[in-house]
Protein backbone atom coordinates (compact mmCIF):
# COMPACT_ATOMS: atom_id res chain seq x y z
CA UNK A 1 0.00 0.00 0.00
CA UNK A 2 1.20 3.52 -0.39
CA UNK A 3 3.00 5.34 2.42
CA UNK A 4 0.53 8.06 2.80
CA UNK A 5 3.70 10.43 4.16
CA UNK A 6 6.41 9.63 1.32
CA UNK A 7 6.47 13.47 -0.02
CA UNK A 8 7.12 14.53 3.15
CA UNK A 9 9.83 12.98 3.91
CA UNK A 10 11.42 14.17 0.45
CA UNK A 11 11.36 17.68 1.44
CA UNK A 12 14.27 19.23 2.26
CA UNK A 13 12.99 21.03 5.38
CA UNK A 14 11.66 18.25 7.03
CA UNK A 15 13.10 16.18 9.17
CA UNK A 16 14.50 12.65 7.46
CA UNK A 17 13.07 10.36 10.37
CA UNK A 18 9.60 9.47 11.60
CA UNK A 19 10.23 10.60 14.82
CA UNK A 20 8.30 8.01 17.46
CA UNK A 21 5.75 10.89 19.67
CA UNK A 22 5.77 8.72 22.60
CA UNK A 23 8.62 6.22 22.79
CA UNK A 24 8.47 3.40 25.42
CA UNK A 25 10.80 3.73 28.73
CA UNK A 26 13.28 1.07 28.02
CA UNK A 27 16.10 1.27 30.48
CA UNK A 28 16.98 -2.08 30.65
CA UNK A 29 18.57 -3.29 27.59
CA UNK A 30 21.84 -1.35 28.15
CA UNK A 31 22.03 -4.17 31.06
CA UNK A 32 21.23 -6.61 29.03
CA UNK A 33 24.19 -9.61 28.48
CA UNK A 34 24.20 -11.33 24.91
CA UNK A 35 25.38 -15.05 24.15
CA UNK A 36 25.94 -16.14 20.90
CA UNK A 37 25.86 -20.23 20.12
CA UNK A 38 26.08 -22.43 17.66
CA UNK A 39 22.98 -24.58 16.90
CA UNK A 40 19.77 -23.75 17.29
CA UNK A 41 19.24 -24.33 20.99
CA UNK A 42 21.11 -24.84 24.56
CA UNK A 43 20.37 -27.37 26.89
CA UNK A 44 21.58 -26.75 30.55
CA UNK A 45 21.64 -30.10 32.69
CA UNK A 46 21.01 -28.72 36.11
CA UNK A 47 21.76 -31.03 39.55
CA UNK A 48 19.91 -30.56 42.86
CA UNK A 49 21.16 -28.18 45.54
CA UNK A 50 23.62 -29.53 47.59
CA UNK A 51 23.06 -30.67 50.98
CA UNK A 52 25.62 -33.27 51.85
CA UNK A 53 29.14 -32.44 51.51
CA UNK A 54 33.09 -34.15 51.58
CA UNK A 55 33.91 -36.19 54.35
CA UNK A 56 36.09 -36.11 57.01
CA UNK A 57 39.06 -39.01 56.70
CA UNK A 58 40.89 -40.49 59.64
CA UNK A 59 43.96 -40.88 58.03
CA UNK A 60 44.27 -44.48 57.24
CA UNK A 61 43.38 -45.84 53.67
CA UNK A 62 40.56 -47.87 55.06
CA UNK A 63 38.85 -44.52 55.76
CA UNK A 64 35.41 -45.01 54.49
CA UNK A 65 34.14 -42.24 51.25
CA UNK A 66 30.67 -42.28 50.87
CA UNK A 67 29.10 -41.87 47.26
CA UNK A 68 28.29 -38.14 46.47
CA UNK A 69 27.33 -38.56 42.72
CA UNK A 70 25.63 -35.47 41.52
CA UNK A 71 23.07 -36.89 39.08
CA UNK A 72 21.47 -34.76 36.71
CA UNK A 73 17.88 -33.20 37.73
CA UNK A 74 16.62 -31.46 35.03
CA UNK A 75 17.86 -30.78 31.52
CA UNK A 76 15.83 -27.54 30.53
CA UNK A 77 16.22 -26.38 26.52
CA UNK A 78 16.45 -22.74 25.64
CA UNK A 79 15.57 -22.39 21.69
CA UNK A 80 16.16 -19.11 19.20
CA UNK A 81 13.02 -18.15 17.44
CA UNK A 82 12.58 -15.22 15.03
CA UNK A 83 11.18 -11.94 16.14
CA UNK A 84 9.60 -11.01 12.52
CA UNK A 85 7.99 -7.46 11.42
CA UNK A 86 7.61 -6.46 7.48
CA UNK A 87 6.80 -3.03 5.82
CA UNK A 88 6.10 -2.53 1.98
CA UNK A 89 6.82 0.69 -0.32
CA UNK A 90 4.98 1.59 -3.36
CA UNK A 91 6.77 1.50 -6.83
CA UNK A 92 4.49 4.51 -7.32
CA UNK A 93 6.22 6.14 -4.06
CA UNK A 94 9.92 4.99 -5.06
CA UNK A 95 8.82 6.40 -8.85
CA UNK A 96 7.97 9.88 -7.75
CA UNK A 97 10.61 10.62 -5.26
CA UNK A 98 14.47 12.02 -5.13
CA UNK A 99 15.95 9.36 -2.62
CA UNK A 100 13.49 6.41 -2.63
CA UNK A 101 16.63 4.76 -0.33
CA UNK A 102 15.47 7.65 2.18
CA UNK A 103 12.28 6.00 2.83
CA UNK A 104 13.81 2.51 3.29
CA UNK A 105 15.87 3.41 5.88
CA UNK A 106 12.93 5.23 8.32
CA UNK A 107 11.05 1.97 8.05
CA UNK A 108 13.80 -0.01 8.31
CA UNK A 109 15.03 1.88 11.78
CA UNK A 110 11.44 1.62 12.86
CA UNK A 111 11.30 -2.29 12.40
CA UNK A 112 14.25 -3.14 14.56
CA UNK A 113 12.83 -0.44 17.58
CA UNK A 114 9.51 -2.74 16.97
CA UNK A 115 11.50 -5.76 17.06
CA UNK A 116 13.38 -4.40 20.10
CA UNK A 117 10.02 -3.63 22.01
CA UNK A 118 8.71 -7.20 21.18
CA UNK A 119 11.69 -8.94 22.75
CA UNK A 120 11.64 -6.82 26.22
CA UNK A 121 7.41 -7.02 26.30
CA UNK A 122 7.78 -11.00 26.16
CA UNK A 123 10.82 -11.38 28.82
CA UNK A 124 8.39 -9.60 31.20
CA UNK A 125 5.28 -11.70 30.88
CA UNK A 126 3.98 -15.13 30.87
CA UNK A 127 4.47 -16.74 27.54
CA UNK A 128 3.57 -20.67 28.84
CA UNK A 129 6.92 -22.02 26.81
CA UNK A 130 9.97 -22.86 28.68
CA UNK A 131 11.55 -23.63 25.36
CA UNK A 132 10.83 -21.50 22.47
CA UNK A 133 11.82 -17.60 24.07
CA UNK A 134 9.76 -18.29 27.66
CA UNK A 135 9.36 -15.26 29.60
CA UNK A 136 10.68 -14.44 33.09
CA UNK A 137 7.69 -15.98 34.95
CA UNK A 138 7.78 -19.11 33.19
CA UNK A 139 11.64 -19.99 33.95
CA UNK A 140 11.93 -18.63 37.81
CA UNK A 141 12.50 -21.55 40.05
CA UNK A 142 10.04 -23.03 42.74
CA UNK A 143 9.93 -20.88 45.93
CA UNK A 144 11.61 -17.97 43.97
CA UNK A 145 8.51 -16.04 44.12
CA UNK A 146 6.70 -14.08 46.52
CA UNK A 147 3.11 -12.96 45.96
CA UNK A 148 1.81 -10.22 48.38
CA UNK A 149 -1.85 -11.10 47.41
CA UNK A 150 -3.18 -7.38 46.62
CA UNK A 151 -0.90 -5.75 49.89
CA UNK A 152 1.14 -2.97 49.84
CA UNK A 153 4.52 -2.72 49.12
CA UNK A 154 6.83 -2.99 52.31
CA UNK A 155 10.91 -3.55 52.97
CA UNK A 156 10.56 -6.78 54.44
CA UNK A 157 8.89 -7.75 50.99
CA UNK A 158 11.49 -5.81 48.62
CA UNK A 159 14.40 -7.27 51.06
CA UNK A 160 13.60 -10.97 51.21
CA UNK A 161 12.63 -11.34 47.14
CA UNK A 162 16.04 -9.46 46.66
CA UNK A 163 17.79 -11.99 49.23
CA UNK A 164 16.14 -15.30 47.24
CA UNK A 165 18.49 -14.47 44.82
CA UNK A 166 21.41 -16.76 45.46
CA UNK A 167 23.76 -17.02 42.21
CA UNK A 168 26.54 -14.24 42.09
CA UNK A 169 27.39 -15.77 45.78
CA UNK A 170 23.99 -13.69 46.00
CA UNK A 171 23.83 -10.75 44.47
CA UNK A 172 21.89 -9.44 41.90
CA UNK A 173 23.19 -7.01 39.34
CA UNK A 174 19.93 -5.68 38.32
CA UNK A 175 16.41 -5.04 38.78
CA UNK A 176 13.67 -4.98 36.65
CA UNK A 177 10.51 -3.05 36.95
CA UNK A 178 7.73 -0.77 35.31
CA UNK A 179 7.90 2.77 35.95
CA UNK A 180 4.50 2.69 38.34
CA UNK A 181 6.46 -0.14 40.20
CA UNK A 182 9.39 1.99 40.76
CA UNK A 183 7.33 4.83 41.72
CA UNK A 184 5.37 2.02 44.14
CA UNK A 185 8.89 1.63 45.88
CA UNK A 186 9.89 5.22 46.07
CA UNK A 187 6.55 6.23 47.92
CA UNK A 188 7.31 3.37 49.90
CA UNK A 189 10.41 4.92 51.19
CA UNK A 190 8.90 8.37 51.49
CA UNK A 191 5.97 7.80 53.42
CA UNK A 192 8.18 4.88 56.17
CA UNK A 193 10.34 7.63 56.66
CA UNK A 194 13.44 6.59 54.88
CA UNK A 195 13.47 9.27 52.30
CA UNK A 196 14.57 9.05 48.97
CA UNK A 197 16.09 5.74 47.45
CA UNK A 198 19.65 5.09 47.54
CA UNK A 199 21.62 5.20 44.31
CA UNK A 200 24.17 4.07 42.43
CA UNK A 201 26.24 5.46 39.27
CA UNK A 202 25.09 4.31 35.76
CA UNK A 203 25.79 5.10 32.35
CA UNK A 204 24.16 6.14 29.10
CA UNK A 205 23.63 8.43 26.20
CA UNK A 206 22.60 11.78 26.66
CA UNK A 207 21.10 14.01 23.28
CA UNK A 208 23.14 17.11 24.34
CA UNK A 209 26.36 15.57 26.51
CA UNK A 210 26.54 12.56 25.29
CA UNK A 211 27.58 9.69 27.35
CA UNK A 212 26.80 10.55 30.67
CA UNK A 213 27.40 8.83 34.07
CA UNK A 214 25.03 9.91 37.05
CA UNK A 215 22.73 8.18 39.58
CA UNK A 216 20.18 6.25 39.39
CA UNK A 217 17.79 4.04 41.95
CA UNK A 218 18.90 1.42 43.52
CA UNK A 219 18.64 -1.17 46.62
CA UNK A 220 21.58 -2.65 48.51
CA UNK A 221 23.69 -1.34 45.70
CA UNK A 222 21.90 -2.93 42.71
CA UNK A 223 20.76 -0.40 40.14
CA UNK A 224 16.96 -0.39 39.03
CA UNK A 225 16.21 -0.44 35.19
CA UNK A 226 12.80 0.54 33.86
CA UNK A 227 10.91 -1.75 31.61
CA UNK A 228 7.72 -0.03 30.84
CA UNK A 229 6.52 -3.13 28.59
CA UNK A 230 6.00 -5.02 31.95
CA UNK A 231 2.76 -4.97 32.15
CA UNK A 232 0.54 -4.21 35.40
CA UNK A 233 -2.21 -6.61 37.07
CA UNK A 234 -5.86 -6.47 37.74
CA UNK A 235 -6.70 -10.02 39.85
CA UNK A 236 -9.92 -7.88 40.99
CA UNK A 237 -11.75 -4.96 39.27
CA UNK A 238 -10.56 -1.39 40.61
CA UNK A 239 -7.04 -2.84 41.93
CA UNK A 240 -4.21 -2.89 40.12
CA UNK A 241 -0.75 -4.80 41.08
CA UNK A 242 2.86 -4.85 39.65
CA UNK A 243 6.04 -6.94 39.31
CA UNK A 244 9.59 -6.55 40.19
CA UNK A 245 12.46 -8.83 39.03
CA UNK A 246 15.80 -9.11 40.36
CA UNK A 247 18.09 -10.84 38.24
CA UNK A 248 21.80 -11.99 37.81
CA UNK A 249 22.52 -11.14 34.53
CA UNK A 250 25.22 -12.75 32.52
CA UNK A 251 27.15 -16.05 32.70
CA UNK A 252 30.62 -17.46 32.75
CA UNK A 253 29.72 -20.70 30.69
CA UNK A 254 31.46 -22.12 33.74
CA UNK A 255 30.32 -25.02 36.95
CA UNK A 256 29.91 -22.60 39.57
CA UNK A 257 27.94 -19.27 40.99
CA UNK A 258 27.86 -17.59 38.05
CA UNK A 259 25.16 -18.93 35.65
CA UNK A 260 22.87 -16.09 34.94
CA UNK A 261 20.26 -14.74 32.32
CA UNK A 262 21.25 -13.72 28.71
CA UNK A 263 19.34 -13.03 25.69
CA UNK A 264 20.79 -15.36 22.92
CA UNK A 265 21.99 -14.98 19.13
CA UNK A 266 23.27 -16.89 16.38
CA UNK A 267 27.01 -16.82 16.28
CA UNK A 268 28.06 -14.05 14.38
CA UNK A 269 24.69 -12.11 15.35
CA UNK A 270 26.03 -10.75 18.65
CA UNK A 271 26.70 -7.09 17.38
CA UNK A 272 24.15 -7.44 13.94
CA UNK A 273 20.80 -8.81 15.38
CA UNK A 274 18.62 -8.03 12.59
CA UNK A 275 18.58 -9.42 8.98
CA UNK A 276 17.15 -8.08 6.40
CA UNK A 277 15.17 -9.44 2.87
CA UNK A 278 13.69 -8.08 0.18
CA UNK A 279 11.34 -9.22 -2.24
CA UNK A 280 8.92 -7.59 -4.91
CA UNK A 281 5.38 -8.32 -4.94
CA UNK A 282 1.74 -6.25 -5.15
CA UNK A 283 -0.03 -4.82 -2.55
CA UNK A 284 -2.95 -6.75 -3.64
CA UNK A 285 -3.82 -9.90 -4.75
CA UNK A 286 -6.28 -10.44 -7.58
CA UNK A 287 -9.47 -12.21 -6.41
CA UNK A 288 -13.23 -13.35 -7.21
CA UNK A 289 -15.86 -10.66 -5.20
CA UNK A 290 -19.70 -11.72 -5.45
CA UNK A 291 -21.61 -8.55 -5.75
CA UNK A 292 -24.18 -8.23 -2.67
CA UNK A 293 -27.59 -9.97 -3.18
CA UNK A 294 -25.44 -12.42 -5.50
CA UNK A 295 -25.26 -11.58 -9.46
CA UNK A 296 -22.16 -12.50 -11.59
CA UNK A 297 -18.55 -12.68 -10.39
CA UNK A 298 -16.32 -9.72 -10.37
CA UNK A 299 -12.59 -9.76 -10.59
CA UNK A 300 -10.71 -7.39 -7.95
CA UNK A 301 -7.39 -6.23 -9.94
CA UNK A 302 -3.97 -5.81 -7.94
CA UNK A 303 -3.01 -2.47 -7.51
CA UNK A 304 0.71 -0.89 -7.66
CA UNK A 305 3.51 -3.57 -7.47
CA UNK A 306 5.78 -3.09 -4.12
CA UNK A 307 8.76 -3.78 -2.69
CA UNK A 308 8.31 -5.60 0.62
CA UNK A 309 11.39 -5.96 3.12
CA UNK A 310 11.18 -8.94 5.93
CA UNK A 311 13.10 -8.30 9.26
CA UNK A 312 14.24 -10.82 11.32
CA UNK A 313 15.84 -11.29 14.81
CA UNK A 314 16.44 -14.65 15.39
CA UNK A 315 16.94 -14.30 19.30
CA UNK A 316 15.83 -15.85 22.41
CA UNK A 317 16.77 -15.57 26.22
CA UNK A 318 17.89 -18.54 28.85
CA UNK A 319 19.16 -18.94 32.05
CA UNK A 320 21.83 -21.00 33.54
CA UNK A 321 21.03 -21.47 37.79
CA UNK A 322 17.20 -20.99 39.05
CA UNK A 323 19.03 -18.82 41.49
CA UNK A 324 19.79 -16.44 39.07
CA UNK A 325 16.28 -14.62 39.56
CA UNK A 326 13.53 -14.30 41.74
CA UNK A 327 10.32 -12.42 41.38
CA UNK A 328 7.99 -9.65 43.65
CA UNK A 329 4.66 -9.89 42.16
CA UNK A 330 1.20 -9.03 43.70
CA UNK A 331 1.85 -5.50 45.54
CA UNK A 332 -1.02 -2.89 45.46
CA UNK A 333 0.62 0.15 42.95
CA UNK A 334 0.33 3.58 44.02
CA UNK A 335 -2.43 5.41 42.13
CA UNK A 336 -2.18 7.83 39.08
CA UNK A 337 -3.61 11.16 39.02
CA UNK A 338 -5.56 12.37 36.32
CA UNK A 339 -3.69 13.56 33.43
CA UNK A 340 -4.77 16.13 30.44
């Protein structure tokens, strides 16, 4: 179909981008750690928790070793899928303008900020896969999560879920929340009297200064990242509740303490996510239409051929140890004010 605004953005006083009005907060993917592998999927065999240990040996070779084989108890697979998104151009468009590239490259920056949004909106919810790109609450471990049933938000709450954490000899390296969540937490520590939120120093890009290093929220020294794709609850009309993650992001590939959450890639992908394909075709297919009231056949015509680009992200996200995340879930949210 024709893009209605292509002659506007051929004019030389107008600016060369469709500039999104009201962009989504995303703070968290400049935390994000990316794994590339080879293969389509990894498989992390994962033993019980420990609770019997070496022994103590008298001295003598007849000192008696009891059998401590870990055995395997669960083998959980992490698959890449492809994050997809498509946008045409008119021949007719590309015909009539200057610098028909011009308009590829506004919907082609557009399609990997929509691709972007649709991987950070699905690691916040439940997506009922474990395999193909599960989200958060489908991969954190039994008794990981606390639900606080509707009640407010307290630091007992905010402390313990942070504390179930136990990978990174226990400590998270980022938290995960919606901006009402955040602000949830911050009236929290108004109103008991501790003030405003610690914080910690954090880096990223600034329009005017550039890359800039200043504070931002925190608790017990782990920053807080904004995810406004994390959607908020209703479990009962007129009461709303949100979500916090804490998280160990990263991982050392290794046995130990350090087996975190990553978003995954292809090899070769871990600096290029997206891939891009073009094909010509019509925006239109030709096709039989029965007049209303019945009568004879008409034929429906294609209209103006097109050029149609596919964009692809062939991505995913896993997680070495359970204990790399827990969840806060359940916590009444502090109430918006009108806006106009």
């Amino acid at each position: 179909m024709p893009l209605t605004n292509a002659m506007d953005l051929a004019q030389i006083l107008t600016e060369s981008w469709l500039i999104e009005n009201y962009p989504w907060t995303l703070q968290i993917p400049r935390a994000w750690a990316w794994r590339g592998i080879a293969g389509s999927k990894l498989i992390f065999p994962r033993t019980a928790k420990m609770t019997t240990f070496g022994s103590v040996g008298t001295g003598t070779c007849d000192s008696e070793i009891p059998d401590q084989t870990n055995q395997v108890e669960s083998t959980p697979e992490f698959e890449l899928v492809s994050l997809l998104t498509r946008y045409s151009i008119c021949m007719g468009d590309v015909d009539r303008i200057r610098d028909p590239q011009l308009l590829d490259r506004v919907l082609w920056e557009l399609a990997k900020i929509r691709l972007l949004y649709t991987y950070f909106e699905r690691v916040g919810k439940v997506n009922s896969t474990v395999s193909q790109f599960p989200g958060l609450p489908d991969i954190v471990g039994a008794g990981q999560t606390i639900d606080m049933a509707t009640a407010s938000l307290t630091f007992a709450a905010v402390d313990q879920a942070y504390r179930l954490v136990v990978s990174n000899q226990g400590r998270p390296n980022a938290i995960m929340s919606n901006r009402r969540a955040l602000r949830t937490f911050a009236s929290m520590c108004f109103t008991g009297g501790g003030g405003e939120p610690n914080k910690v120093l954090d880096t990223w890009m600034d329009p005017i200064r550039g890359q800039v290093t200043a504070e931002i929220t925190a608790f017990n020294g782990t920053p807080w990242y904004i995810n406004d794709l994390i959607p908020d609850d209703e479990p009962e009309p007129g009461t709303e509740t949100g979500t916090i993650f804490f998280m160990v992001l990263g991982d050392d590939s290794g046995p130990g303490p350090y087996r975190g959450i990553t978003g995954i890639v292809p090899q070769g992908l871990e600096s290029n996510w997206f891939v891009k394909r073009q094909a010509n075709g019509i925006s239109g297919t030709q096709m039989l239409t029965v007049p209303a009231g019945g009568g004879v056949f008409a034929i429906t015509p294609p209209t103006l051929p097109t050029v149609d680009t596919f964009v692809s992200w062939p991505t995913g996200l896993a997680m070495g140890a359970q204990g790399a995340l827990s969840i806060l879930k359940g916590f009444r949210l502090i109430a918006d004010l009108p806006t106009t």
